[in-house]
N, C-alpha and C. Protein backbone atom coordinates (compact mmCIF):
# COMPACT_ATOMS: atom_id res chain seq x y z
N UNK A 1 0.78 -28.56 5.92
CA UNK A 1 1.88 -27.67 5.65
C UNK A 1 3.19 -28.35 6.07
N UNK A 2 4.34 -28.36 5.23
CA UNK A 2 5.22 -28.70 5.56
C UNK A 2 6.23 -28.19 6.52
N UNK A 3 6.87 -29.26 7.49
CA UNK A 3 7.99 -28.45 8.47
C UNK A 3 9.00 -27.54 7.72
N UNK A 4 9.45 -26.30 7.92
CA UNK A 4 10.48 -25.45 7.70
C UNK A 4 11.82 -25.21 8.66
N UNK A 5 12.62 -24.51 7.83
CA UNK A 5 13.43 -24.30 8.84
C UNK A 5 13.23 -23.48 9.77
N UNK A 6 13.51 -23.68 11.12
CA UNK A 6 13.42 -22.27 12.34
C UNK A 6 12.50 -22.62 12.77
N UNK A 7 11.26 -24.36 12.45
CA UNK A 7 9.96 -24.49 13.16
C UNK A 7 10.68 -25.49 14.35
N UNK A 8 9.73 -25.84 14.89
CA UNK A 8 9.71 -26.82 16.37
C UNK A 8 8.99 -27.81 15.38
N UNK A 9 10.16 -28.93 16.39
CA UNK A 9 9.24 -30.06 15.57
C UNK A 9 8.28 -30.89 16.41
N UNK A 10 7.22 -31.23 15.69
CA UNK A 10 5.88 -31.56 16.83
C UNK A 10 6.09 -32.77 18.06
N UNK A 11 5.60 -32.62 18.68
CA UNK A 11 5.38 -33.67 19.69
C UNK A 11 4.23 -35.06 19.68
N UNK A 12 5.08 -35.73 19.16
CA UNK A 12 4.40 -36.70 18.61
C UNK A 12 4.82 -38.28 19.11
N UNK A 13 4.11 -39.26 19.61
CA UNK A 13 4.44 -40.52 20.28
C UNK A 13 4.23 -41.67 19.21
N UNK A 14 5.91 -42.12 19.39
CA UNK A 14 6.37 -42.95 17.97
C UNK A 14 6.60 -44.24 18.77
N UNK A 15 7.42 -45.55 17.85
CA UNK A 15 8.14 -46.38 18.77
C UNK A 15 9.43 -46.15 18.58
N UNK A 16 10.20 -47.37 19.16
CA UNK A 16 11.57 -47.03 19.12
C UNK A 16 11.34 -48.93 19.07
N UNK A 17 12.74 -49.39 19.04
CA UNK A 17 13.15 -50.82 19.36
C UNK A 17 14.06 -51.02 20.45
N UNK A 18 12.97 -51.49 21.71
CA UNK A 18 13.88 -51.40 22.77
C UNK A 18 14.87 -52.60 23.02
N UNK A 19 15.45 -53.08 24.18
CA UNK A 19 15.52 -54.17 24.95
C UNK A 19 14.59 -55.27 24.97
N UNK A 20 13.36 -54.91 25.46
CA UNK A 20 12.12 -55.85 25.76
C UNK A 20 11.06 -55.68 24.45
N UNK A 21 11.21 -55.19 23.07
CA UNK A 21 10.31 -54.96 22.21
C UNK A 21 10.08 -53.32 22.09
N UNK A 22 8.79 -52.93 21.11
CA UNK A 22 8.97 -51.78 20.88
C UNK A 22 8.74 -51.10 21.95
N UNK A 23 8.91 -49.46 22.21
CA UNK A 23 8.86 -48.90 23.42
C UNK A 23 8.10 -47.30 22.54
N UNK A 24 7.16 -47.09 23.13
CA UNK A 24 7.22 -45.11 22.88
C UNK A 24 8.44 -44.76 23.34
N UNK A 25 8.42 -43.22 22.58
CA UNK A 25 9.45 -42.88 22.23
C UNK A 25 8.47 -41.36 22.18
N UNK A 26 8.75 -40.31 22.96
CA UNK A 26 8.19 -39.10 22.27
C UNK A 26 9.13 -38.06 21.88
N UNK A 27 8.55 -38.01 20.46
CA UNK A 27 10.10 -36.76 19.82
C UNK A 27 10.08 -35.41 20.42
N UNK A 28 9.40 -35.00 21.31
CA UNK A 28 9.76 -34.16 22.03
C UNK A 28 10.84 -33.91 22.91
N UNK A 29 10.97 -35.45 23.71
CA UNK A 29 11.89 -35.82 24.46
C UNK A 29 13.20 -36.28 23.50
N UNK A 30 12.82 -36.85 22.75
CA UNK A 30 14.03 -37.39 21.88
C UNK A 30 14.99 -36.04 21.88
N UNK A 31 14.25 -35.28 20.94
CA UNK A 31 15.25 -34.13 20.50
C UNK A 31 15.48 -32.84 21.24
N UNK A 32 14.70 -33.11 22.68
CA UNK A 32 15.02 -32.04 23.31
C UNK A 32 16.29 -32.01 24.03
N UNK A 33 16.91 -30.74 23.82
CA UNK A 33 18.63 -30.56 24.45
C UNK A 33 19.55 -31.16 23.80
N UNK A 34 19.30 -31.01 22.60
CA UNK A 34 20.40 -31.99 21.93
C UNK A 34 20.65 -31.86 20.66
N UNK A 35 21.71 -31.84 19.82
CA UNK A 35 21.57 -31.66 18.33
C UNK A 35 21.60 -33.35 17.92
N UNK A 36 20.55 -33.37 16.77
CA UNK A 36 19.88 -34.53 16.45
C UNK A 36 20.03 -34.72 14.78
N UNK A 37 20.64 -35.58 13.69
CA UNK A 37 20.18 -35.86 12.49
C UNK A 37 19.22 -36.95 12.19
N UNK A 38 18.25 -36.33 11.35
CA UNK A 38 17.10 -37.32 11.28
C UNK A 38 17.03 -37.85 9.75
N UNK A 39 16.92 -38.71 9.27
CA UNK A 39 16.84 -39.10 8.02
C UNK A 39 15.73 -40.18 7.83
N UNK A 40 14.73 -40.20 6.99
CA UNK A 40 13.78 -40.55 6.73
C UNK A 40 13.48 -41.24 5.49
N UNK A 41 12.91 -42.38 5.13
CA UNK A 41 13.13 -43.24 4.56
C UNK A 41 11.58 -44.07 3.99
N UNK A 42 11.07 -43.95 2.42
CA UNK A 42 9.90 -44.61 2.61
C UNK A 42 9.84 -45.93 3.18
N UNK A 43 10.71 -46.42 3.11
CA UNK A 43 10.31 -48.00 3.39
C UNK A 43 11.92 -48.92 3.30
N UNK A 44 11.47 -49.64 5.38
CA UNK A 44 12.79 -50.50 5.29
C UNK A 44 12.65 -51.50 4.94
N UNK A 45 14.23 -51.74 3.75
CA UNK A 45 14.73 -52.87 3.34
C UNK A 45 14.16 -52.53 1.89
N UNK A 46 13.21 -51.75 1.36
CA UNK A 46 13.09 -51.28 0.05
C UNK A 46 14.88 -50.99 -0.70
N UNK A 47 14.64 -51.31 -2.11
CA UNK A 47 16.08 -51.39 -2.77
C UNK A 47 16.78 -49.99 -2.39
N UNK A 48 16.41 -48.86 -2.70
CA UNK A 48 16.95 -47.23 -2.41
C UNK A 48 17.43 -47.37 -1.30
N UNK A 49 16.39 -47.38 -0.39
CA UNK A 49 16.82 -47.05 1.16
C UNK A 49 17.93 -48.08 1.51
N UNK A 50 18.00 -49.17 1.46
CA UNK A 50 18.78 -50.17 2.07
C UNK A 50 20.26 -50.10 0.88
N UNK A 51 20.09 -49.98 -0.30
CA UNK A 51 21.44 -49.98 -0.76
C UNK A 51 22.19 -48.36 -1.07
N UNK A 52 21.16 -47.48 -0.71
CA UNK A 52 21.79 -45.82 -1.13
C UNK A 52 21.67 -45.21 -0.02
N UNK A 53 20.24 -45.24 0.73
CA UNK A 53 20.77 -44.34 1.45
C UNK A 53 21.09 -44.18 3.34
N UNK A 54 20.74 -45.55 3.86
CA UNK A 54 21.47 -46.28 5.19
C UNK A 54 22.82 -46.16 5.07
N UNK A 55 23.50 -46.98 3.90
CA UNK A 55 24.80 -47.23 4.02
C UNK A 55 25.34 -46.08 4.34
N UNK A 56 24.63 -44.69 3.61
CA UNK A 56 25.93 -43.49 3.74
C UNK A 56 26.21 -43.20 5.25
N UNK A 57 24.91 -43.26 5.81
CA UNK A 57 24.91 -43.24 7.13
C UNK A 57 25.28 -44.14 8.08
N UNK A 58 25.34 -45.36 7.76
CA UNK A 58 26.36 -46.13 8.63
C UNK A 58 27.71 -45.89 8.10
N UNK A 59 27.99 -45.56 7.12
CA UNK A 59 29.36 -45.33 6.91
C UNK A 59 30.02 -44.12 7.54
N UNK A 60 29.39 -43.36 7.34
CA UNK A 60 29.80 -42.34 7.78
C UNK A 60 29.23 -41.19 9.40
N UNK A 61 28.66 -42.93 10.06
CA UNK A 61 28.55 -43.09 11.63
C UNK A 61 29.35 -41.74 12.48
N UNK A 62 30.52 -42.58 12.69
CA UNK A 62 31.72 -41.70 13.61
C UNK A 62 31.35 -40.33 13.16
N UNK A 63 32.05 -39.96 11.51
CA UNK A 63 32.26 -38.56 11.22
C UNK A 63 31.06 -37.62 11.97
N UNK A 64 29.88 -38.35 11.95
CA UNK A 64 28.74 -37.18 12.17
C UNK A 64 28.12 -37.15 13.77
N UNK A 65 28.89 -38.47 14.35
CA UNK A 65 28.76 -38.77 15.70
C UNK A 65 29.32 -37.73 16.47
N UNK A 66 30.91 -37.23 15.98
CA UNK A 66 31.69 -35.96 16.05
C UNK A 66 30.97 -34.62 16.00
N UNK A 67 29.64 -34.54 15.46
CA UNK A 67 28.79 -32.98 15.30
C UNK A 67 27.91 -33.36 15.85
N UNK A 68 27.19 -33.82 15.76
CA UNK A 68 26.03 -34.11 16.54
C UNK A 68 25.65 -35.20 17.57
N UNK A 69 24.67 -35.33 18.66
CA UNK A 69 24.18 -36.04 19.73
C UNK A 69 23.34 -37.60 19.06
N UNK A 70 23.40 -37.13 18.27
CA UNK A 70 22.44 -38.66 17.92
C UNK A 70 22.27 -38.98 16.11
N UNK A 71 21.82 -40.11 15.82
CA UNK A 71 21.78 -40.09 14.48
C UNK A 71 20.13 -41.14 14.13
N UNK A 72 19.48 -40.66 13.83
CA UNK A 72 18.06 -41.64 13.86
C UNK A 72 17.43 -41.50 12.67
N UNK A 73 17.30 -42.70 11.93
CA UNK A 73 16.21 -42.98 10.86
C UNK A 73 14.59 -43.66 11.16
N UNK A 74 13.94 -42.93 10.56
CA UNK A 74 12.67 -43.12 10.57
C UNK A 74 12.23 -43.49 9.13
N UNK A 75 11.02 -44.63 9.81
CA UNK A 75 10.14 -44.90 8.38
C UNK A 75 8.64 -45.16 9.37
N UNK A 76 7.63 -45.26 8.14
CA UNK A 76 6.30 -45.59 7.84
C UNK A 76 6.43 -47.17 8.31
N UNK A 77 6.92 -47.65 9.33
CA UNK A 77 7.40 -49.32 9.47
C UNK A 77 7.28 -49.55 11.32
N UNK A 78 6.65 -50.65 11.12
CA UNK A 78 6.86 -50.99 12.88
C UNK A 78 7.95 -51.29 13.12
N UNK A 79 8.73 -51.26 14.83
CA UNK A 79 9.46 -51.23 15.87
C UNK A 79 9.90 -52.45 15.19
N UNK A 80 9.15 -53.25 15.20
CA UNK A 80 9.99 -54.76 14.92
C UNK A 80 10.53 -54.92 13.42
N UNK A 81 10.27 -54.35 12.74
CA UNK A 81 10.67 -54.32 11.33
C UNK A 81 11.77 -52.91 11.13
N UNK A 82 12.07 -52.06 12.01
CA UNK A 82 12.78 -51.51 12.07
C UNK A 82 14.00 -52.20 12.74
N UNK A 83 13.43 -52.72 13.53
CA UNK A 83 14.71 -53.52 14.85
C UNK A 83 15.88 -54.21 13.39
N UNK A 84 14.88 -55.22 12.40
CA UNK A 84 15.22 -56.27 11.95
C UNK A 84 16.23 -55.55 10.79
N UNK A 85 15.77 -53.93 10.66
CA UNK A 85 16.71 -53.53 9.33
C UNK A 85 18.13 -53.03 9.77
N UNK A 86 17.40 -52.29 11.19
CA UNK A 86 19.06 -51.68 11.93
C UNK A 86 20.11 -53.10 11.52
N UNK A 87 19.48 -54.44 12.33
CA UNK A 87 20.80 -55.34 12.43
C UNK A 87 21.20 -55.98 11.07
N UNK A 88 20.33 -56.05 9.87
CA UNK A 88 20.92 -56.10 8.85
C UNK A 88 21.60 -55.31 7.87
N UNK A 89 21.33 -53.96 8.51
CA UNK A 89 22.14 -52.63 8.16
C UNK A 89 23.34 -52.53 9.09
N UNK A 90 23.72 -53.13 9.77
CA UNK A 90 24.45 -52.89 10.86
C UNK A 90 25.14 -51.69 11.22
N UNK A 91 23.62 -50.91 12.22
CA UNK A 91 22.88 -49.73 12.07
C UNK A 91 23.09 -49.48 13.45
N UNK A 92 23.81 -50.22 14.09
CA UNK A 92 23.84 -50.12 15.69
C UNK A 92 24.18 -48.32 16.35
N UNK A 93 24.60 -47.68 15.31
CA UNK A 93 25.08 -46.60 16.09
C UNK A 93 23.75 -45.37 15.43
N UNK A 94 22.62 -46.16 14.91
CA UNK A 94 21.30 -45.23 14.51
C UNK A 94 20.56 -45.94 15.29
N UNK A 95 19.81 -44.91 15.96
CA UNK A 95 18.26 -45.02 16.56
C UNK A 95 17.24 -44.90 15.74
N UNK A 96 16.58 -46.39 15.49
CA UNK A 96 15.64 -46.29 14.83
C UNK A 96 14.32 -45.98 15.15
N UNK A 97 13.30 -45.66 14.42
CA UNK A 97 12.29 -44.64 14.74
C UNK A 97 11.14 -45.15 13.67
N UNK A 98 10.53 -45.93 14.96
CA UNK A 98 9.11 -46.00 14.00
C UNK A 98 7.37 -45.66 13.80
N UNK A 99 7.43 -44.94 12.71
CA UNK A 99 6.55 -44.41 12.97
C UNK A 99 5.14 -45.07 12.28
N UNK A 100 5.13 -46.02 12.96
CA UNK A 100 3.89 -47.00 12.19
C UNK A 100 2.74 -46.83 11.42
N UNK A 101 1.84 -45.21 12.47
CA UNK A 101 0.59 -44.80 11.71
C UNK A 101 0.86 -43.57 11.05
N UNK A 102 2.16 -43.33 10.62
CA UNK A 102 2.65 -41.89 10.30
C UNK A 102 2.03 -40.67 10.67
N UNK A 103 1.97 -40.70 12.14
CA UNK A 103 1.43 -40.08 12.92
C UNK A 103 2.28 -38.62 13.34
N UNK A 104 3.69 -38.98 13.34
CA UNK A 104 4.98 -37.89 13.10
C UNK A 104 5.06 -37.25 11.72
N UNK A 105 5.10 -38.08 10.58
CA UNK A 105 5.19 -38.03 8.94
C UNK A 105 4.36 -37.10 8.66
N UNK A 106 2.72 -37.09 9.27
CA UNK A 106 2.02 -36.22 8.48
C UNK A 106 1.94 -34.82 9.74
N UNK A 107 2.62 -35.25 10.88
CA UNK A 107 2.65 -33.52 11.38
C UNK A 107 3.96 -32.77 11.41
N UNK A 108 4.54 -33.41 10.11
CA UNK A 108 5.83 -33.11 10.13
C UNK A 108 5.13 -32.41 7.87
N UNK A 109 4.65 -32.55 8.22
CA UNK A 109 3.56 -32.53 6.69
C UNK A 109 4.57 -33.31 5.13
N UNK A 110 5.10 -34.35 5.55
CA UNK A 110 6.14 -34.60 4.65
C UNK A 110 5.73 -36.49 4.09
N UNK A 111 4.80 -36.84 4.10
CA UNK A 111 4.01 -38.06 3.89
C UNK A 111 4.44 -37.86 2.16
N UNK A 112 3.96 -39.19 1.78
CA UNK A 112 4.11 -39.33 0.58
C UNK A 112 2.71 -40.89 0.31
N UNK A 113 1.84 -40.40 -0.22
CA UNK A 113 1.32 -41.57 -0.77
C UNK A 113 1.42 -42.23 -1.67
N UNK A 114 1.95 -43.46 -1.82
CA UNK A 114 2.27 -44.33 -2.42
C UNK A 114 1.35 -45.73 -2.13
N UNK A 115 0.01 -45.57 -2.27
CA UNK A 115 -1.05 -46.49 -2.67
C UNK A 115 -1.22 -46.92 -3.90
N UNK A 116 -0.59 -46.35 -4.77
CA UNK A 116 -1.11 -46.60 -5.95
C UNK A 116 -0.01 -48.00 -6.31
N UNK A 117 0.99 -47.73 -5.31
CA UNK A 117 1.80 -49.19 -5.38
C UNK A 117 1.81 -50.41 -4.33
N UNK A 118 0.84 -49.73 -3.80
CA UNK A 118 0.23 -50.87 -2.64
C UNK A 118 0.78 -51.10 -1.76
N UNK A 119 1.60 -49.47 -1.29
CA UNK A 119 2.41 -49.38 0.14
C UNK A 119 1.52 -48.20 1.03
N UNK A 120 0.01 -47.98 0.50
CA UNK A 120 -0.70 -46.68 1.97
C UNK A 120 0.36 -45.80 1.86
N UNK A 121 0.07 -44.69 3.01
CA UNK A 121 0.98 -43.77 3.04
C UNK A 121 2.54 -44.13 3.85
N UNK A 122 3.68 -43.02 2.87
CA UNK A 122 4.65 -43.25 3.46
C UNK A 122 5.61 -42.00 3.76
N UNK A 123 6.54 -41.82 4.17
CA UNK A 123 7.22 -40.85 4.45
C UNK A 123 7.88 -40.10 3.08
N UNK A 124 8.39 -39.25 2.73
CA UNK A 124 8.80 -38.60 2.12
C UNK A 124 10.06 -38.91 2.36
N UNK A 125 11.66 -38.95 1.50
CA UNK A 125 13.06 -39.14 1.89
C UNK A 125 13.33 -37.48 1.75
N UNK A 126 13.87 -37.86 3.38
CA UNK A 126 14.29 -36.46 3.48
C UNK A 126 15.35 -36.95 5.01
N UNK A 127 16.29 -35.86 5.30
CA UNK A 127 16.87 -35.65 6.20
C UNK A 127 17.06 -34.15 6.83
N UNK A 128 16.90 -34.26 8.40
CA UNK A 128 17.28 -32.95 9.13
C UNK A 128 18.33 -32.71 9.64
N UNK A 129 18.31 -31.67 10.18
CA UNK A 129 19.40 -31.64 11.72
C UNK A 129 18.43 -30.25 12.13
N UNK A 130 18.52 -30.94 13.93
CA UNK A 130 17.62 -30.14 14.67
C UNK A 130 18.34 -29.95 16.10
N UNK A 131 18.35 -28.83 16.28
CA UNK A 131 19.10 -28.62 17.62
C UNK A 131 17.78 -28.16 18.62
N UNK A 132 18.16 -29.24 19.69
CA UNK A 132 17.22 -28.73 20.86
C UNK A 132 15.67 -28.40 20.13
N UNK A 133 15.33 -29.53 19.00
CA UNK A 133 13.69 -29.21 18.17
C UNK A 133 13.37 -28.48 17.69
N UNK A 134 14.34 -28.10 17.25
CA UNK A 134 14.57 -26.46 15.98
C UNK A 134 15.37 -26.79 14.62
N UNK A 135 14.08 -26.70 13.60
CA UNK A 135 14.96 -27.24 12.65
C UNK A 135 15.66 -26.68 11.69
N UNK A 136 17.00 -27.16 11.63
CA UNK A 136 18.41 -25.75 11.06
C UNK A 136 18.60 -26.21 9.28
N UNK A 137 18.08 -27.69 9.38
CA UNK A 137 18.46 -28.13 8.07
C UNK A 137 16.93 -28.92 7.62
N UNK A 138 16.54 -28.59 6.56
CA UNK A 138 15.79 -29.68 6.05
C UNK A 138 16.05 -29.88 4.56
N UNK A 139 16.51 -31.57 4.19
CA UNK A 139 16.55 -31.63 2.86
C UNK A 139 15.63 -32.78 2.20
N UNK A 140 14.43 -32.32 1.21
CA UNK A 140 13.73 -33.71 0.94
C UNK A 140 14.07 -33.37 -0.51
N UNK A 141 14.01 -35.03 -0.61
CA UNK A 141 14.27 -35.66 -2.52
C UNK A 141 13.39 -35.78 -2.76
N UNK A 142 12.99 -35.48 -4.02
CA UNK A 142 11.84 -35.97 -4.65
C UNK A 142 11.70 -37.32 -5.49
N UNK A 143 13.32 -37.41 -5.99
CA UNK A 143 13.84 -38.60 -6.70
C UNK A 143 15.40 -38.58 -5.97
N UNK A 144 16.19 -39.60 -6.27
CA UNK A 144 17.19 -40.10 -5.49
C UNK A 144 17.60 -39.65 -4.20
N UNK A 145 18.92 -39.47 -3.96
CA UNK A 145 19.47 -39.58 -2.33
C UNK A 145 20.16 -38.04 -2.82
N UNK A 146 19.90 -37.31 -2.82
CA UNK A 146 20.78 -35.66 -3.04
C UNK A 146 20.68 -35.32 -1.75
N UNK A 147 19.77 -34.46 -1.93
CA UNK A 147 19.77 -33.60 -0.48
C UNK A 147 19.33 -33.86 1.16
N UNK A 148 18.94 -35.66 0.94
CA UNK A 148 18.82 -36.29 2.20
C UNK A 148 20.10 -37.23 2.24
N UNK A 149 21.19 -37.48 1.83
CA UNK A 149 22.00 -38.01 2.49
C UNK A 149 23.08 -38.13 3.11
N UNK A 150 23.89 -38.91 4.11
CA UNK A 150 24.59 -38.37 4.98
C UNK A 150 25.82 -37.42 4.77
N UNK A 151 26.63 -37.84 3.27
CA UNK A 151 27.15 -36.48 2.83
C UNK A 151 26.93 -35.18 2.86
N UNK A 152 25.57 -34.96 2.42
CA UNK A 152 25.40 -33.81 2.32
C UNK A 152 24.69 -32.93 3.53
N UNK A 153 24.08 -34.23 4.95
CA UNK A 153 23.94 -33.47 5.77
C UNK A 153 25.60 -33.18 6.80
N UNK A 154 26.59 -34.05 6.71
CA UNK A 154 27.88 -33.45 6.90
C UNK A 154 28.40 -32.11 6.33
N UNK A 155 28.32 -32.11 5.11
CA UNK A 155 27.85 -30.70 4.60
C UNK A 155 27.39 -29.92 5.32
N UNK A 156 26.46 -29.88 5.61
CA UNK A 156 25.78 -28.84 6.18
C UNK A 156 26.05 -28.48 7.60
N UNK A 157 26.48 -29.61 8.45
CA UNK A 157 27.46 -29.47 9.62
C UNK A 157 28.34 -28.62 10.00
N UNK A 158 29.38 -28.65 8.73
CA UNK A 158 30.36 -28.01 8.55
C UNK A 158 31.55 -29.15 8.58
């Protein structure tokens, strides 16, 4: 079943890209006490994600830094292959979030299999905003960057 709005979002142990390599990361802790945008991504450095829908969000960093506590993209991708997209996205002001065995993705019920192109399962593109692990916004695409990208979760900001 898919996450809705007004649910808690699960508690689930991801990585992150630390200092010393990848680190857990539990989104419990992540998003607790805090308003959080999450944007989700099948696959880093894939053409979509890296030329449509990162940029909006590094571009438009500050503006949303101003509403909310944090800004973090997640994919179906290890710590170290996340590390490598932040700095070629120059992504420094997103916390990246990886969720390697889509272990978050599918208790977040928003997976997408894409085996048939010889990528296993992957996340669904979608973006939130969650205050204190309550989720106020959820927008997933089915095709392009509409209702997951950083425009339109500014939008929804106010």
């Amino acid at each position: 079943m898919t996450i809705s709005v007004g649910d808690k979002l699960p508690d689930v142990t991801i990585k992150t890209n630390g200092a010393k390599g990848p680190e857990d990361l539990s989104t419990g802790d992540f998003f607790k006490g805090r308003k959080v945008v999450l944007f989700a991504v099948p696959g880093a450095f894939t053409p979509g994600c890296s030329v449509t829908h990162m940029p909006g969000f590094v571009v438009n960093a500050d503006a949303l830094l101003e509403k909310v506590d944090a800004i973090a993209c997640m994919a179906v991708n290890d710590a170290f292959v996340m590390g490598a997209w932040q700095q070629d996205q120059n992504a420094e002001h997103i916390t990246m979030l990886a969720d390697g065995n889509a272990e978050f993705t599918r208790a977040l019920g928003l997976e997408l299999d894409a085996s048939g192109a010889g990528l296993g399962i992957r996340s669904q593109r979608f973006a939130l905003i969650a205050e204190d692990g309550v989720v106020k916004y959820l927008g997933v695409d089915a095709k392009g960057v509409d209702k997951s990208s950083a425009e339109t979760v500014l939008a929804q900001l106010g």
